[in-house]
Structure formats: C-alpha cells, structure tokens
C-alpha atoms as a PDB file:
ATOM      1  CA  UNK A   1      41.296  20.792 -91.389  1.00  0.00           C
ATOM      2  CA  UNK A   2      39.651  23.950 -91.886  1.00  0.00           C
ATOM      3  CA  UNK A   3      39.952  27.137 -89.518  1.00  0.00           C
ATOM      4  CA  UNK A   4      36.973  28.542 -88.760  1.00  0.00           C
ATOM      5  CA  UNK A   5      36.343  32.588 -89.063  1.00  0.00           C
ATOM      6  CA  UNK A   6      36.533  32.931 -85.754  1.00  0.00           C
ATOM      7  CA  UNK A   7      40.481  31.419 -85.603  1.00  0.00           C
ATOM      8  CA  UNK A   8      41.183  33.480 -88.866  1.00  0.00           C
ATOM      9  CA  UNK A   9      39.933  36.751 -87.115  1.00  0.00           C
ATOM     10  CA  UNK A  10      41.771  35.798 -84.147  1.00  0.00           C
ATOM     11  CA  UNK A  11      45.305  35.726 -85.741  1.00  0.00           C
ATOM     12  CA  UNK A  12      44.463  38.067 -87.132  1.00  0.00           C
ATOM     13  CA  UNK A  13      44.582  40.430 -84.486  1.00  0.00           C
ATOM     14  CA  UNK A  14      47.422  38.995 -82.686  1.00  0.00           C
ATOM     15  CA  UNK A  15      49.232  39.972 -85.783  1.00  0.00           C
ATOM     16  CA  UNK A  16      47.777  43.541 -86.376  1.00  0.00           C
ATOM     17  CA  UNK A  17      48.655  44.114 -82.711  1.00  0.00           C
ATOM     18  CA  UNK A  18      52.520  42.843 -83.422  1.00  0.00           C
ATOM     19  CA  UNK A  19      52.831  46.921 -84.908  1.00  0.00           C
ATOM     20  CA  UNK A  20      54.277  48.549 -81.927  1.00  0.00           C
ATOM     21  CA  UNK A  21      54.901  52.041 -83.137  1.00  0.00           C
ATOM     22  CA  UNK A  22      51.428  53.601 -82.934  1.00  0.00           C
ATOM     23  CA  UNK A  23      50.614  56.775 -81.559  1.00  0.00           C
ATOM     24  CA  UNK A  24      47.423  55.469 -79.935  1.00  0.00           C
ATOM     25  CA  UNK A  25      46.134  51.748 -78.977  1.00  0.00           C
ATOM     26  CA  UNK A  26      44.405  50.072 -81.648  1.00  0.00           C
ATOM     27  CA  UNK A  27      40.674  49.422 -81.259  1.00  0.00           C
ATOM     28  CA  UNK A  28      38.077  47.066 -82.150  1.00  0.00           C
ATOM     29  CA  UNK A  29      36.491  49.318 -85.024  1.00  0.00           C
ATOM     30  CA  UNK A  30      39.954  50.250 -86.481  1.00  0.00           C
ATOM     31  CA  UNK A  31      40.516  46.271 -86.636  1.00  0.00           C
ATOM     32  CA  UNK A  32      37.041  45.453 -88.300  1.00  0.00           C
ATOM     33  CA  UNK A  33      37.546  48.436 -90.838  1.00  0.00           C
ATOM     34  CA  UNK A  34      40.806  47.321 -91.740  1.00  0.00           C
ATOM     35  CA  UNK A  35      40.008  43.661 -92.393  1.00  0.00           C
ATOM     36  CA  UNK A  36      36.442  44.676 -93.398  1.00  0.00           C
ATOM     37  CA  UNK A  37      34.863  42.358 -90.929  1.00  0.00           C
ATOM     38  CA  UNK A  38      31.746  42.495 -88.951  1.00  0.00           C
ATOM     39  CA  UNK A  39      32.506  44.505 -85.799  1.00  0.00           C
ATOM     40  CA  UNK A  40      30.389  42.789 -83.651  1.00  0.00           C
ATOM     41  CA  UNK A  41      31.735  39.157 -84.627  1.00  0.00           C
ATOM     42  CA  UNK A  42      35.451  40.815 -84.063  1.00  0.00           C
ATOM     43  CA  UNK A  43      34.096  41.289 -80.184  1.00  0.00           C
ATOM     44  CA  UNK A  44      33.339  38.090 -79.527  1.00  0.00           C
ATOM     45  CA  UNK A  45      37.090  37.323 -80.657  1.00  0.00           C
ATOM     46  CA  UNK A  46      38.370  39.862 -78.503  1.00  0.00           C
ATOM     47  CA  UNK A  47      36.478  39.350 -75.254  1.00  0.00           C
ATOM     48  CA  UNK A  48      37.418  35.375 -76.227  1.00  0.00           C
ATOM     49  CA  UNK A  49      41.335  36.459 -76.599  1.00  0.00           C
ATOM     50  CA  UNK A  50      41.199  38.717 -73.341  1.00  0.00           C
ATOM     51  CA  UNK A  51      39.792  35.654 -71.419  1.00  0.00           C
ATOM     52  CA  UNK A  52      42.491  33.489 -72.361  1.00  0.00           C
ATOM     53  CA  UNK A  53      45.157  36.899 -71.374  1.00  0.00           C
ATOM     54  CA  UNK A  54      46.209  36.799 -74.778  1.00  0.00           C
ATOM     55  CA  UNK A  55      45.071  40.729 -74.921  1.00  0.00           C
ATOM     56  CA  UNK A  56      45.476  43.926 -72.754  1.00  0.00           C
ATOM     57  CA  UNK A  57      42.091  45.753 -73.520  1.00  0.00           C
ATOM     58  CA  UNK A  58      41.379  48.978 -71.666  1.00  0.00           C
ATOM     59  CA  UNK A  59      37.751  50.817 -72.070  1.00  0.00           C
ATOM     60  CA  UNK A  60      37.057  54.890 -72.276  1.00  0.00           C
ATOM     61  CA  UNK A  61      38.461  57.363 -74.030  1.00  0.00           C
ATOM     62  CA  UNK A  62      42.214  56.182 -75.134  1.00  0.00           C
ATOM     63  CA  UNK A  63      41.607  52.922 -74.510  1.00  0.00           C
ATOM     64  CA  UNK A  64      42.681  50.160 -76.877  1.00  0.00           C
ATOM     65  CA  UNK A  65      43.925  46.867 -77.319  1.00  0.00           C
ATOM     66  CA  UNK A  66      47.222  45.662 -77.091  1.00  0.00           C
ATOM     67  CA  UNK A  67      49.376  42.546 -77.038  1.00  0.00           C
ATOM     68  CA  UNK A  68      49.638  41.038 -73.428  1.00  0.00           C
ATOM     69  CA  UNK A  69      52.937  38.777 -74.070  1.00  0.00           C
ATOM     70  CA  UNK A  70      55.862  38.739 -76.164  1.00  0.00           C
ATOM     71  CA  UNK A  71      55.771  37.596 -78.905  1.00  0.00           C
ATOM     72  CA  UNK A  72      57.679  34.198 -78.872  1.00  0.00           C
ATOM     73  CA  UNK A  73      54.990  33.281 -75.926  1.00  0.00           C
ATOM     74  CA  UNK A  74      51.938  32.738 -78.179  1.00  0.00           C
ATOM     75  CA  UNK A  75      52.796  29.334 -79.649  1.00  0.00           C
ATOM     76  CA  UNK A  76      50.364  29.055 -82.887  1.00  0.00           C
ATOM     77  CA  UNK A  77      49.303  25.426 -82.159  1.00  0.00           C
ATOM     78  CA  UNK A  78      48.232  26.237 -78.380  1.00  0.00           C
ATOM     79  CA  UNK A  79      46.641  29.892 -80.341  1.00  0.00           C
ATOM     80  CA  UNK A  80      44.982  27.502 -83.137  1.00  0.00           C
ATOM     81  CA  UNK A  81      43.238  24.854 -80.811  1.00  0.00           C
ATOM     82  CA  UNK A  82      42.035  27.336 -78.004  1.00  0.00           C
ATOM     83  CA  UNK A  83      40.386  29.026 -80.456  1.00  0.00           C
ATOM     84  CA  UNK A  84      38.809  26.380 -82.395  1.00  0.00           C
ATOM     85  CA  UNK A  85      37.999  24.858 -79.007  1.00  0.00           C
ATOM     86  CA  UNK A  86      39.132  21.303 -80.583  1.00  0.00           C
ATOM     87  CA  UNK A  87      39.482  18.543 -77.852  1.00  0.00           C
ATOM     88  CA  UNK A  88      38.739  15.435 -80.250  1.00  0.00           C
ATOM     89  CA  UNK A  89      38.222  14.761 -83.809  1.00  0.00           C
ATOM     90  CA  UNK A  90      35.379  12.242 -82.608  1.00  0.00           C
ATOM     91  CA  UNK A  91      33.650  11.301 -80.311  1.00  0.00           C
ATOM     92  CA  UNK A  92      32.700   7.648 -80.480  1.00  0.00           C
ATOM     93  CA  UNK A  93      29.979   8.220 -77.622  1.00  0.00           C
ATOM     94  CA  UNK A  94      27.938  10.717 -79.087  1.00  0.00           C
ATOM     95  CA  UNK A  95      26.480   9.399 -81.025  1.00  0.00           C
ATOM     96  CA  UNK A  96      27.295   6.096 -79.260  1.00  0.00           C
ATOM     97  CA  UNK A  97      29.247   3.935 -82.464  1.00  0.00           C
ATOM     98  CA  UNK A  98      28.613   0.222 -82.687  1.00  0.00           C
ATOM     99  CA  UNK A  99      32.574  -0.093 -83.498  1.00  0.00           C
ATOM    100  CA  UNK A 100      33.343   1.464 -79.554  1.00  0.00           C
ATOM    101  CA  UNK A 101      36.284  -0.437 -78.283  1.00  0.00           C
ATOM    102  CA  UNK A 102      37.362  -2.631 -81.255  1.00  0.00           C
ATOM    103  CA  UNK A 103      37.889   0.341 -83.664  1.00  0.00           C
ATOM    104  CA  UNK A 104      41.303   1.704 -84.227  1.00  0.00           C
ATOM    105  CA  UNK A 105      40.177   5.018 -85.856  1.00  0.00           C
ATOM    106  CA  UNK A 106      39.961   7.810 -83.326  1.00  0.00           C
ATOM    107  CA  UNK A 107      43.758   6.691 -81.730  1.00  0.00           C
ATOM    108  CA  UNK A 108      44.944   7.397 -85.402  1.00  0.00           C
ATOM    109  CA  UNK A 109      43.059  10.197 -85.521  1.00  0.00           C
ATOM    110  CA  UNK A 110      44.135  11.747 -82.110  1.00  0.00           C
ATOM    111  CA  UNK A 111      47.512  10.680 -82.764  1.00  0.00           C
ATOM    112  CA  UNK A 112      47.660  12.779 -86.137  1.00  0.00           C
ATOM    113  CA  UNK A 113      45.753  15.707 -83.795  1.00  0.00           C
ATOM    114  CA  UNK A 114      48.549  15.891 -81.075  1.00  0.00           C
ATOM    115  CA  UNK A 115      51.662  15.927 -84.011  1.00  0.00           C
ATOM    116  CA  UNK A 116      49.306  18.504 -85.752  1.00  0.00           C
ATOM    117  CA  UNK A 117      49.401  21.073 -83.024  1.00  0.00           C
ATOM    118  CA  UNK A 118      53.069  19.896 -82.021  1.00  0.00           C
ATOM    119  CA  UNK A 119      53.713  21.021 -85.536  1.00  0.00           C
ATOM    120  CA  UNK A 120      51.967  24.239 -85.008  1.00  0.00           C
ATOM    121  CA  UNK A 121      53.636  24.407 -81.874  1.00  0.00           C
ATOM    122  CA  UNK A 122      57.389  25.038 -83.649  1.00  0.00           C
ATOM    123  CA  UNK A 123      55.966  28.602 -84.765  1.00  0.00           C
ATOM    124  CA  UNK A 124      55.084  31.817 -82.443  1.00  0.00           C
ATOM    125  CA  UNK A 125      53.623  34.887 -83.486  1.00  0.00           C
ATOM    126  CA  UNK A 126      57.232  36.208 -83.772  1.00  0.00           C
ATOM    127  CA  UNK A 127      57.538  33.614 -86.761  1.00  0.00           C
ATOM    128  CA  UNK A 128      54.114  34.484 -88.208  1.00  0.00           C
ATOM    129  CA  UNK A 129      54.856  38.418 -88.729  1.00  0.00           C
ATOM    130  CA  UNK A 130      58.439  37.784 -90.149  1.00  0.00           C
ATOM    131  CA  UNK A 131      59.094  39.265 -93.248  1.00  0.00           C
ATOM    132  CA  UNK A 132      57.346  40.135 -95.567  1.00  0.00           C
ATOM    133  CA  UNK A 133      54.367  39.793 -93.378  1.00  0.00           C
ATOM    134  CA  UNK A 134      55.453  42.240 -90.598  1.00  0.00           C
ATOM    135  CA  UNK A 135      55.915  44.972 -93.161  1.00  0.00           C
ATOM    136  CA  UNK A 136      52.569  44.097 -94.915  1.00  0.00           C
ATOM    137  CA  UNK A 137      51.084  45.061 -91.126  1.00  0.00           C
ATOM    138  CA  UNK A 138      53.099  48.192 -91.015  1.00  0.00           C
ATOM    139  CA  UNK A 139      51.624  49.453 -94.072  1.00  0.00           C
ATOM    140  CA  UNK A 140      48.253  48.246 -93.391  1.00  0.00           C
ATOM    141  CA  UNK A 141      48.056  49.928 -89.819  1.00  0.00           C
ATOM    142  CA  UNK A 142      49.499  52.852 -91.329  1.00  0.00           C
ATOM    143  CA  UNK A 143      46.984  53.164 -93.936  1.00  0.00           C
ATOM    144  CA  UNK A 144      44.506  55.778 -93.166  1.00  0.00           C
ATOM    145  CA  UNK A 145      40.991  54.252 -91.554  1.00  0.00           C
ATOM    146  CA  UNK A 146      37.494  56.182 -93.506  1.00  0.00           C
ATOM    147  CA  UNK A 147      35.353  57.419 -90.590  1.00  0.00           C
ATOM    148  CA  UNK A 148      32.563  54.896 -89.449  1.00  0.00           C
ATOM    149  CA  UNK A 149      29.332  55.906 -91.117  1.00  0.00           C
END
C-alpha cells in the first residue's frame, strides 16, 4: 500500500506540531516552507485535519495551528485510514464482478485491511516523534524560515 501525498503531508504536521516550545503558533506557510510543499495543497490537509478535531487552528493576527489532543490519542492506523479515506480494498459492485458471491478474495483482502490498521493502531504520535525523530523536529522548527517572496 502506498500513502498518498495528502496522508504524508498530514503526518506530517501532526508531527511538526508535536514541538511545544515555540514562541508563537505555527502556521500554514511556516509548514509549507519548511517541507517545501505547495501551500495551497497543505490547506486542504489542514481544513481536512481540523474537521476531524485533530487541529486547534485560530485565524488573525497570532493565530496558528496547534495540536488538539495529546499525543498518545492520535492512534496512526485510525490517522492513516481517515486520511486516505480507505473503507474497502474493492468493491465487487462497481464495477459489478461476475465472481460476486462465490469469490473468496475481498474477505482476504479486508481481513489483511482490518490487521493492517490494528497494526498501525499499536503506535500514536507519541511513538512516531520518539527519538531521534522528535529532535530532528526541534531542529527543523528551529531553523530559521526565508521570507515568502
């Protein structure tokens, strides 16, 4: 299985936001400049994220995002298939498969899904910025943003 950009950008910023010792909320543009991604893509992620109360976002002047739970409460398989919106590997009605009903396929393929995202499911965010990766974030939010152009 491949994650699409849209998961990748989304841990992402769960894990840039992990960095609690800033002296102002992190924003969209710091994000995209940081991970040199497209700005407006990274939106979609975070209006996506906020949805799902994932993210504190406040607008104006100071505003920012920020992490809305602990840490141990995003569970990476729950993260992983909200994101990628997966509800089945197949679907054997569209288009409709001559196989329907005598094929054993899609319960072996749902049944590796579910232990997939149970899997998943063992690790929280907490886990994913561990060491060495939660120092690699301090570093990279510290590093100094250029100016947008």
């Amino acid at each position: 299985m491949q994650l699409t950009h849209f998961t990748d950008l989304g841990l992402r910023v769960l894990m840039y936001l992990t960095h609690q010792k800033r002296d102002t909320p992190a924003t969209i543009s710091e994000i995209a400049q940081q991970f040199e991604v497209s700005r407006h893509h990274l939106v979609k992620v975070v209006h996506f994220m906020g949805q799902h109360q994932w993210l504190a976002t406040t607008r104006g002047k100071g505003g920012g995002l920020a992490l809305a739970l602990p840490l141990h409460e995003y569970r990476l398989g729950d993260v992983i298939q909200s994101l990628e919106g997966v509800t089945q590997m197949i679907d054997c009605a569209d288009p409709p498969c001559a196989l329907a009903g005598r094929c054993q396929l899609k319960g072996m393929l749902d049944q590796a899904q579910r232990a997939f995202f149970a899997s998943l499911n063992q690790y929280t965010l907490a886990d994913m910025v561990a060491s060495p990766t939660g120092e690699a974030i301090v570093r990279l939010v510290g590093r100094s943003v250029p100016a947008a152009a």
